[in-house]
PDB file of N, CA and C in Angstrom:
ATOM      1  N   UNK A   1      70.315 -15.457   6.657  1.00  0.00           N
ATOM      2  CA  UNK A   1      70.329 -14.248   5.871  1.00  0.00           C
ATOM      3  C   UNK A   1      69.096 -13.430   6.231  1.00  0.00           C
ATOM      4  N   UNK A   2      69.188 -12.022   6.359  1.00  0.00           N
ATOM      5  CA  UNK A   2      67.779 -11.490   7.090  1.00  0.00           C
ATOM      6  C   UNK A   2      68.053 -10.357   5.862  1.00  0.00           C
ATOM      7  N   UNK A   3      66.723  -9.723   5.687  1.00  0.00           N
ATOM      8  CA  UNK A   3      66.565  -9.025   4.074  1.00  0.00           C
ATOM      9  C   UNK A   3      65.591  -7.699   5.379  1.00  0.00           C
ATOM     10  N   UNK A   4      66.120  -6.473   4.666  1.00  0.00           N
ATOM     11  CA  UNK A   4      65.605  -5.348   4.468  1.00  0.00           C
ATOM     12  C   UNK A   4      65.147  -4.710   3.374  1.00  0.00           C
ATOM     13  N   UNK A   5      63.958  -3.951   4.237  1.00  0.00           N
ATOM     14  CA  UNK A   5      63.543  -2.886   2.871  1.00  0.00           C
ATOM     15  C   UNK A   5      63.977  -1.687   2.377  1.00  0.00           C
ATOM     16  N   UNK A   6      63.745  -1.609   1.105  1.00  0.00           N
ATOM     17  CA  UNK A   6      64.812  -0.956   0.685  1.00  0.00           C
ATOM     18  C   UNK A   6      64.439   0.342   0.940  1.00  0.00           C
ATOM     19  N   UNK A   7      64.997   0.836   1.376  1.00  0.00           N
ATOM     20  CA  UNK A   7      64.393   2.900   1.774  1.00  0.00           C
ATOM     21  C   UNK A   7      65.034   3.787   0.646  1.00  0.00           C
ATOM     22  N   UNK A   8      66.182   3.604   0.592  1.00  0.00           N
ATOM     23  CA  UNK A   8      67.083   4.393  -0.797  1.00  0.00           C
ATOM     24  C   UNK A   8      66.105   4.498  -2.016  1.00  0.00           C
ATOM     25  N   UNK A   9      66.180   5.735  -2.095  1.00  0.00           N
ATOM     26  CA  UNK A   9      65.338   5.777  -3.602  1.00  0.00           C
ATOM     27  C   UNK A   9      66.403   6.041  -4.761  1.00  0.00           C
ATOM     28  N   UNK A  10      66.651   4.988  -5.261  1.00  0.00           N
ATOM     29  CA  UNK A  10      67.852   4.712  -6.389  1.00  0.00           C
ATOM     30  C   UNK A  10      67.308   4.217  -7.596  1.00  0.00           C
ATOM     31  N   UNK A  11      67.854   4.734  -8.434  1.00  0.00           N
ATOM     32  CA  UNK A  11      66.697   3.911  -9.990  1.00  0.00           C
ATOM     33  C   UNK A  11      67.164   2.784 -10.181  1.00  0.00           C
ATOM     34  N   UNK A  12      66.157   2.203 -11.311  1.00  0.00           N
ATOM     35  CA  UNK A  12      66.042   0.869 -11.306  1.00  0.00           C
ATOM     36  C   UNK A  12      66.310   0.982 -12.722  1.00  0.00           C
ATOM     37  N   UNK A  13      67.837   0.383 -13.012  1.00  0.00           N
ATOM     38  CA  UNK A  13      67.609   0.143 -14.706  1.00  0.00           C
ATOM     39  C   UNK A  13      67.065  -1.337 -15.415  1.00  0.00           C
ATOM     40  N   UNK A  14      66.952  -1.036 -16.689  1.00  0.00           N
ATOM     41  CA  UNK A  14      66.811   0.085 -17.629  1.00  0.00           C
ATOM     42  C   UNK A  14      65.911   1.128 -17.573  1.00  0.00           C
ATOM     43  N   UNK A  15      64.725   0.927 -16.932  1.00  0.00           N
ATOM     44  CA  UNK A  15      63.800   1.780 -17.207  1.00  0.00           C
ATOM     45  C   UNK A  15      64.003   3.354 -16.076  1.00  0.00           C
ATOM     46  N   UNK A  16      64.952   3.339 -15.193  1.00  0.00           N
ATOM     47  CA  UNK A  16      65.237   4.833 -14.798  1.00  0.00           C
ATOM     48  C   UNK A  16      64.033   4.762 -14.224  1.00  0.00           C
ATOM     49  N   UNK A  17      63.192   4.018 -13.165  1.00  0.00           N
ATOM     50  CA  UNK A  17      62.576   4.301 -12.158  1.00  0.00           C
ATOM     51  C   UNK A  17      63.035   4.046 -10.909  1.00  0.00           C
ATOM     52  N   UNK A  18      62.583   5.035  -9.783  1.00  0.00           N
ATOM     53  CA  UNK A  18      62.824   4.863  -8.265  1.00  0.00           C
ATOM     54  C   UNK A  18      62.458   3.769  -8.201  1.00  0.00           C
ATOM     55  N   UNK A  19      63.098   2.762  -7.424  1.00  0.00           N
ATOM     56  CA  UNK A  19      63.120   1.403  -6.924  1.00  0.00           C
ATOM     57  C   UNK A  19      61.815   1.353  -5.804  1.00  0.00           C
ATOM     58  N   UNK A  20      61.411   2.297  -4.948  1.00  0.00           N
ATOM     59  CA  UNK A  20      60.892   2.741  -3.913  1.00  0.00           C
ATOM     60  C   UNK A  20      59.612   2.830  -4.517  1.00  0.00           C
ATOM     61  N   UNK A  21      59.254   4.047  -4.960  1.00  0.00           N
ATOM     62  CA  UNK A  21      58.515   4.657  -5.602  1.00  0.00           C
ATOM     63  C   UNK A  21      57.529   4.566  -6.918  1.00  0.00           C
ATOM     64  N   UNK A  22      58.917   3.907  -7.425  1.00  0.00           N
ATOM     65  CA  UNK A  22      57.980   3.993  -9.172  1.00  0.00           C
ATOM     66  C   UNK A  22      57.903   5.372 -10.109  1.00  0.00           C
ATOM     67  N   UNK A  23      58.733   6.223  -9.167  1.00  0.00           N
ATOM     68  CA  UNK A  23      58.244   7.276 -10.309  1.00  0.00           C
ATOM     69  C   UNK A  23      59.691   7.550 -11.094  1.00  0.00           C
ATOM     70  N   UNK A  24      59.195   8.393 -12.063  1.00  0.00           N
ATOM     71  CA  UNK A  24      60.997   8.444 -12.853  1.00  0.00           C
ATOM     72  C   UNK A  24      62.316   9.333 -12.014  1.00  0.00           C
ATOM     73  N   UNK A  25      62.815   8.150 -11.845  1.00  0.00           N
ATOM     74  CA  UNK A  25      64.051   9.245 -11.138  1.00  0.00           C
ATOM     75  C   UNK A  25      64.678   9.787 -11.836  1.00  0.00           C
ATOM     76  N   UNK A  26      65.520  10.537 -10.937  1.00  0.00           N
ATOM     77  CA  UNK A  26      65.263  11.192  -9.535  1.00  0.00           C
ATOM     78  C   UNK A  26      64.220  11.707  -8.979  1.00  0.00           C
ATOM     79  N   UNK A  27      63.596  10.719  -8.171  1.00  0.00           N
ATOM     80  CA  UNK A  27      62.140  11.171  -7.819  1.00  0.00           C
ATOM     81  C   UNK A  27      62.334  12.305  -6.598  1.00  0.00           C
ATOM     82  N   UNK A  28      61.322  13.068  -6.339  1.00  0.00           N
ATOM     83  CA  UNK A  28      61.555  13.875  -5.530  1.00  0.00           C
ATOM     84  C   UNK A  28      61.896  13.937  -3.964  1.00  0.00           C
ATOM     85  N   UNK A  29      62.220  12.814  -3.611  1.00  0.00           N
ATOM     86  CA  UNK A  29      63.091  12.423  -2.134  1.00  0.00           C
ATOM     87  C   UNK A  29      64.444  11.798  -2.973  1.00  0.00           C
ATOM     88  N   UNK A  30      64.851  11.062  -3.944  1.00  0.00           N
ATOM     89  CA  UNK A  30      66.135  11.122  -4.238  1.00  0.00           C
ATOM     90  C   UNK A  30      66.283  12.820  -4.587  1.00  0.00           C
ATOM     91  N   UNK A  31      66.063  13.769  -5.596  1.00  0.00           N
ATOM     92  CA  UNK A  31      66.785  15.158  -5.571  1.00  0.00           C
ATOM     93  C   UNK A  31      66.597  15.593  -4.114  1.00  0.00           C
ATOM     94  N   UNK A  32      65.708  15.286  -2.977  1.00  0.00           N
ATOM     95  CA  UNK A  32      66.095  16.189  -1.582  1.00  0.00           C
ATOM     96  C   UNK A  32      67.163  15.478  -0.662  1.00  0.00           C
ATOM     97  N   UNK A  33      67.710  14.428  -1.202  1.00  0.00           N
ATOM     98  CA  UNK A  33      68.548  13.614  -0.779  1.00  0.00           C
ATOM     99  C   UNK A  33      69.560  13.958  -1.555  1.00  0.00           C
ATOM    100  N   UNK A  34      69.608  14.137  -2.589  1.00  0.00           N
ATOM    101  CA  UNK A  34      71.058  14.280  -3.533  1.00  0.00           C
ATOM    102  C   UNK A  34      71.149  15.873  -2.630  1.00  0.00           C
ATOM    103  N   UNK A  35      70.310  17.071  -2.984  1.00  0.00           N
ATOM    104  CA  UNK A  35      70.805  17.807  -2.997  1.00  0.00           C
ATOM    105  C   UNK A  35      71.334  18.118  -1.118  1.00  0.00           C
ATOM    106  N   UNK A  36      71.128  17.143  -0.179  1.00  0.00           N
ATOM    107  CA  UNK A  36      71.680  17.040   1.574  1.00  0.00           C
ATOM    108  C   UNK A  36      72.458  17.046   1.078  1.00  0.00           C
ATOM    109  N   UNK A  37      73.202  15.784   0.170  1.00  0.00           N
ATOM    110  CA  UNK A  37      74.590  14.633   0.387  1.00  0.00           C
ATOM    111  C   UNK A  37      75.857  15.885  -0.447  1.00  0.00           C
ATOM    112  N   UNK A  38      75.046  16.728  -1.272  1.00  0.00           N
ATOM    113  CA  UNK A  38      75.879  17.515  -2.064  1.00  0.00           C
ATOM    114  C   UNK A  38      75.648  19.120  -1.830  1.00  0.00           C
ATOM    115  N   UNK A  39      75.103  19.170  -0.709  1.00  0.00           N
ATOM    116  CA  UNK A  39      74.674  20.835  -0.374  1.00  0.00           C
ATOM    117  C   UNK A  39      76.568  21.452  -0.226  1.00  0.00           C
ATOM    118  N   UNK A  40      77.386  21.020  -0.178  1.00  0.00           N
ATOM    119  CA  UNK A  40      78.891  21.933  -0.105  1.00  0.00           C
ATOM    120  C   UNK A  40      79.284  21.897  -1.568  1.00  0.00           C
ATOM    121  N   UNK A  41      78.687  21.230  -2.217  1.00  0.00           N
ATOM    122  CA  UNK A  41      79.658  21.042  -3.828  1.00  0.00           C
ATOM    123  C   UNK A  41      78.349  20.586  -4.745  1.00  0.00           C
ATOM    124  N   UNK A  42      77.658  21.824  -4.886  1.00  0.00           N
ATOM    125  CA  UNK A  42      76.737  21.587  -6.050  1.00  0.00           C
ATOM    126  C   UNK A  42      77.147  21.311  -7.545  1.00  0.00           C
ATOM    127  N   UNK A  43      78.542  21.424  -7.718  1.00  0.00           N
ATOM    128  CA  UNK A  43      79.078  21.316  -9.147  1.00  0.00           C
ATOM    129  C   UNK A  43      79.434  20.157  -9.962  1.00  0.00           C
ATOM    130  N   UNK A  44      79.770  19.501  -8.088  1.00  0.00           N
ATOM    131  CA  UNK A  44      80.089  17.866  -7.920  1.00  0.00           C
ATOM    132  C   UNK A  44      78.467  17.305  -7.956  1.00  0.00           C
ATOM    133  N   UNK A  45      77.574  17.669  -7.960  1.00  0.00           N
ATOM    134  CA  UNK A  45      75.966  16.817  -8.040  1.00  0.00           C
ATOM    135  C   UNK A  45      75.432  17.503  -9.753  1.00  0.00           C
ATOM    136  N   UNK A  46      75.738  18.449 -10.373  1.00  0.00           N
ATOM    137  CA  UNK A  46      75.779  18.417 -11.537  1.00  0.00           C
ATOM    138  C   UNK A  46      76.265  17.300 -12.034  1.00  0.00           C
ATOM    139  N   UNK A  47      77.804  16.988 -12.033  1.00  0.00           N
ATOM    140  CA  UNK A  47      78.467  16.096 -12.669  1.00  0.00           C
ATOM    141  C   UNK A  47      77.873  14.886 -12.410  1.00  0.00           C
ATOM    142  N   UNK A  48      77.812  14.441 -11.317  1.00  0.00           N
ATOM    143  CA  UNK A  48      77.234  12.682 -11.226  1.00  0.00           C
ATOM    144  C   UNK A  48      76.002  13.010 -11.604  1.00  0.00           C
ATOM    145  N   UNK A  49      75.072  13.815 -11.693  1.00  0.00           N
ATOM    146  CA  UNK A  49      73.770  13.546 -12.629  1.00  0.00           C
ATOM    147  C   UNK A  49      73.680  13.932 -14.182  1.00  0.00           C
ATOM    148  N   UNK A  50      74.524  14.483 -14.151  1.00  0.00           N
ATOM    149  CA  UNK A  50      75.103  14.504 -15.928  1.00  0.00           C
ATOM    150  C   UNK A  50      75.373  13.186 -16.527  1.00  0.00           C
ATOM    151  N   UNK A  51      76.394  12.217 -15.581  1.00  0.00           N
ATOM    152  CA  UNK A  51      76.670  11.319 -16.229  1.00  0.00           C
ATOM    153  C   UNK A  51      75.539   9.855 -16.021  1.00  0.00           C
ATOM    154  N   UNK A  52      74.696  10.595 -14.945  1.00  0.00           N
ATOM    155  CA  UNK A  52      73.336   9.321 -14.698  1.00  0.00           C
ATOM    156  C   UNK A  52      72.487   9.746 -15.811  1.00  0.00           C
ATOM    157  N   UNK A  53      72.354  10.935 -16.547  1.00  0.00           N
ATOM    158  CA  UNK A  53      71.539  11.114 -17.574  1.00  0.00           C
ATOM    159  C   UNK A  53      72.495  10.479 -18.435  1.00  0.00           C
ATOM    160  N   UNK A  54      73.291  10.993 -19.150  1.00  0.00           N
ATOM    161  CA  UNK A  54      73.854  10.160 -20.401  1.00  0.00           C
ATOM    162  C   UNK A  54      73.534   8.196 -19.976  1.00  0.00           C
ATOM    163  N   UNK A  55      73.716   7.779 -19.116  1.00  0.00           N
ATOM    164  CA  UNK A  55      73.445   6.481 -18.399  1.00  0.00           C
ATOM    165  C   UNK A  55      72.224   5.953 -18.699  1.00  0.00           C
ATOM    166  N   UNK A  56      70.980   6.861 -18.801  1.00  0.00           N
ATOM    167  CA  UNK A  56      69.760   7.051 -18.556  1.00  0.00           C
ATOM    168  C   UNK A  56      69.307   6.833 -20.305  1.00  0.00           C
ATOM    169  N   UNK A  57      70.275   7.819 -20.997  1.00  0.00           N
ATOM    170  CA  UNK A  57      69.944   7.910 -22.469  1.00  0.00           C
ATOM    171  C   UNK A  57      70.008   6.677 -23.273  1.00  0.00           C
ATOM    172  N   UNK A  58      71.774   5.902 -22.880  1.00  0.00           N
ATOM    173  CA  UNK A  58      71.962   4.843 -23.196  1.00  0.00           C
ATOM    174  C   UNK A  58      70.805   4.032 -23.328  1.00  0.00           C
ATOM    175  N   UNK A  59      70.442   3.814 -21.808  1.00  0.00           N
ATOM    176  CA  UNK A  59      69.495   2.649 -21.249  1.00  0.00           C
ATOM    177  C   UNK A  59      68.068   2.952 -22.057  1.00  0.00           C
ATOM    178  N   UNK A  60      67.783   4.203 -22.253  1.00  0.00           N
ATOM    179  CA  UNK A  60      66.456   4.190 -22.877  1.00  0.00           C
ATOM    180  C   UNK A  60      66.275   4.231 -23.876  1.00  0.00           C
ATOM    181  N   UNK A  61      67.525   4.157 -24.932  1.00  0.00           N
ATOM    182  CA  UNK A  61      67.313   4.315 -25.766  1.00  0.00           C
ATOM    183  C   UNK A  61      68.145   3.109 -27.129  1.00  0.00           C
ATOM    184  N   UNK A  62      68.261   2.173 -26.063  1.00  0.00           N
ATOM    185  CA  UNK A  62      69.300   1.196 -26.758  1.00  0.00           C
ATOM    186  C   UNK A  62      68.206   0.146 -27.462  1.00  0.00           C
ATOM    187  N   UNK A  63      67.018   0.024 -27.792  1.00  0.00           N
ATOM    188  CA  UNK A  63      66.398  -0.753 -28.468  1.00  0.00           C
ATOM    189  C   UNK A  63      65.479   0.189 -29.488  1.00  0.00           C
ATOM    190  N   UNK A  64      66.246   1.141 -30.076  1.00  0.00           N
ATOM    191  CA  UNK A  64      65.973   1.980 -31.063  1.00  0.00           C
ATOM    192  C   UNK A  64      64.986   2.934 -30.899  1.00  0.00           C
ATOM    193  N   UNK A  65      64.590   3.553 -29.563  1.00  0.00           N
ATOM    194  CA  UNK A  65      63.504   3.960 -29.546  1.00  0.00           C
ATOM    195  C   UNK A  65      63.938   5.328 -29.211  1.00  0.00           C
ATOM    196  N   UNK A  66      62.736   6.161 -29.453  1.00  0.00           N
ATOM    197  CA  UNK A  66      63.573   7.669 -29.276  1.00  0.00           C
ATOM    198  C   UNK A  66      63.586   8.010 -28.071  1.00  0.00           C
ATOM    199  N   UNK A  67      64.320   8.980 -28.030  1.00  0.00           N
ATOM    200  CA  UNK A  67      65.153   9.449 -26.745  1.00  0.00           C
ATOM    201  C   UNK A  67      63.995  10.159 -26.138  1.00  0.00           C
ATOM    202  N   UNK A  68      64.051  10.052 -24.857  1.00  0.00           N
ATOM    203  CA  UNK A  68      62.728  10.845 -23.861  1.00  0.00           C
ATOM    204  C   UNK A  68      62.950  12.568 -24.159  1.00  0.00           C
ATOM    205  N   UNK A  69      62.179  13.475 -24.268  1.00  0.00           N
ATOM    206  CA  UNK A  69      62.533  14.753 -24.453  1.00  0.00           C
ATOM    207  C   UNK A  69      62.951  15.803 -23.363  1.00  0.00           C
ATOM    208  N   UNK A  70      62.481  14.998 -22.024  1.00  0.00           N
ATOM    209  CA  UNK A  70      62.623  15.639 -20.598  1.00  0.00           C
ATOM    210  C   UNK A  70      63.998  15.109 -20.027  1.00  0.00           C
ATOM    211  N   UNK A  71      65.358  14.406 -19.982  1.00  0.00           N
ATOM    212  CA  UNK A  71      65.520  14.083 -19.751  1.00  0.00           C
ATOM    213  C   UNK A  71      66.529  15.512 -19.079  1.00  0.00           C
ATOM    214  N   UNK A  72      66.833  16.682 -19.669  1.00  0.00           N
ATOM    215  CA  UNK A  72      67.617  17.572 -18.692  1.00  0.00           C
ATOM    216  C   UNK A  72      66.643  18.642 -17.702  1.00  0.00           C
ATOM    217  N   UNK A  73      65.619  18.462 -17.850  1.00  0.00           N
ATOM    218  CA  UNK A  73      64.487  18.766 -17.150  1.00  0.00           C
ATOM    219  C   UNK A  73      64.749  18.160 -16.118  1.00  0.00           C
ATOM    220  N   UNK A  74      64.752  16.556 -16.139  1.00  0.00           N
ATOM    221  CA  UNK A  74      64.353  15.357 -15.091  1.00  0.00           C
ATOM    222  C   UNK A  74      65.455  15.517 -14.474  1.00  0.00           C
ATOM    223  N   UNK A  75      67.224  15.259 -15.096  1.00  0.00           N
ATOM    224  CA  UNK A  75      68.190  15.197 -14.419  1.00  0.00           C
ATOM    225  C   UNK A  75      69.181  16.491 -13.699  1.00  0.00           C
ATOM    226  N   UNK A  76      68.657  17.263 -14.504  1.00  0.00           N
ATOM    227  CA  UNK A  76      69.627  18.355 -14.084  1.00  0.00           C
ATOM    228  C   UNK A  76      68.960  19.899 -13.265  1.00  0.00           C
ATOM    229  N   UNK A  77      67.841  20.259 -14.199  1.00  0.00           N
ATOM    230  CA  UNK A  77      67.702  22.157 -14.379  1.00  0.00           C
ATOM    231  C   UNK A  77      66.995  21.968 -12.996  1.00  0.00           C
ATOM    232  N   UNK A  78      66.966  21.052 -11.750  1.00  0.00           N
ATOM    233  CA  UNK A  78      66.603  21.209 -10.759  1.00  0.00           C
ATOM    234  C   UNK A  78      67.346  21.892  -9.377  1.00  0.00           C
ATOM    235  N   UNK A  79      68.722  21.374 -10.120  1.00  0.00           N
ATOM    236  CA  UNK A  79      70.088  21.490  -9.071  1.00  0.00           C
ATOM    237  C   UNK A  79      70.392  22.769  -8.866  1.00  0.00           C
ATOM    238  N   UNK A  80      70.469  23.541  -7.728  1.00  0.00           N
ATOM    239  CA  UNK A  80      71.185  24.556  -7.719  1.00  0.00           C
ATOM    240  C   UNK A  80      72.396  24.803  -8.072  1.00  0.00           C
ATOM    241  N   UNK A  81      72.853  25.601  -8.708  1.00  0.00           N
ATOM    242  CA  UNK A  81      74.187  26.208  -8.841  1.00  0.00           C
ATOM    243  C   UNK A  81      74.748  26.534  -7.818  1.00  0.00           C
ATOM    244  N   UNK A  82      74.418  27.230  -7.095  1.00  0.00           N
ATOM    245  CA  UNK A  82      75.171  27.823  -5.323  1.00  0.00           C
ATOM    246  C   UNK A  82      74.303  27.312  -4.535  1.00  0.00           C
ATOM    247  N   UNK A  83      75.387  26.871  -3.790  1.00  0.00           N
ATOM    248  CA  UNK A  83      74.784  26.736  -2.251  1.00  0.00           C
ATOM    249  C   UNK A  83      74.338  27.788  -1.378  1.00  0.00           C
ATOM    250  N   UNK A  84      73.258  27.258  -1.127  1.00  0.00           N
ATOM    251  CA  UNK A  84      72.359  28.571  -0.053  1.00  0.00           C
ATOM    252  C   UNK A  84      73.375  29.083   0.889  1.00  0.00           C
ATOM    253  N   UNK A  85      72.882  30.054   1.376  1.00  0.00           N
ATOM    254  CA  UNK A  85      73.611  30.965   1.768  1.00  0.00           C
ATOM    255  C   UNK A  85      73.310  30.803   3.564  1.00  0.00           C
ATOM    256  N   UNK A  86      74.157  30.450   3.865  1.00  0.00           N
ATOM    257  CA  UNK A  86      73.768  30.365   5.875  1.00  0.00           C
ATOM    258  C   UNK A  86      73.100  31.505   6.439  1.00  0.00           C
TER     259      UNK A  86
END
């Protein structure tokens, strides 16, 4: 069995940190990576980070503790609406 390192910056639940990194994802090479993989269908990278925040809320908030206040800051108001223009 031969093991690699992990390059993907993907969070780490529960706590919604980059696996890589450490910082709260979507850290800023996962959003320049989300927004490559989804530069034709920004509406489609809304939605899967809509539902990684609700994911996110669950997870952070399932041992009664209050909900983070940044969390559409963190997951969403980064994404463009339109794709740049060629």
């Amino acid at each position: 069995m031969t093991t690699t390192q992990e390059t993907e910056h993907l969070h780490d639940r529960p706590d919604w940190t980059c696996r890589v990194c450490g910082t709260p994802w979507p850290c800023s090479t996962a959003r320049a990576t989300l927004m490559h993989e989804y530069r034709a269908f920004p509406s489609l990278l809304r939605i899967y980070l809509s539902a990684q925040m609700y994911e996110a809320l669950d997870d952070l908030t399932i041992e009664g503790k209050t909900p983070p206040m940044n969390l559409y800051e963190r997951f969403l108001s980064w994404v463009q609406t339109h794709p740049p223009s060629p």
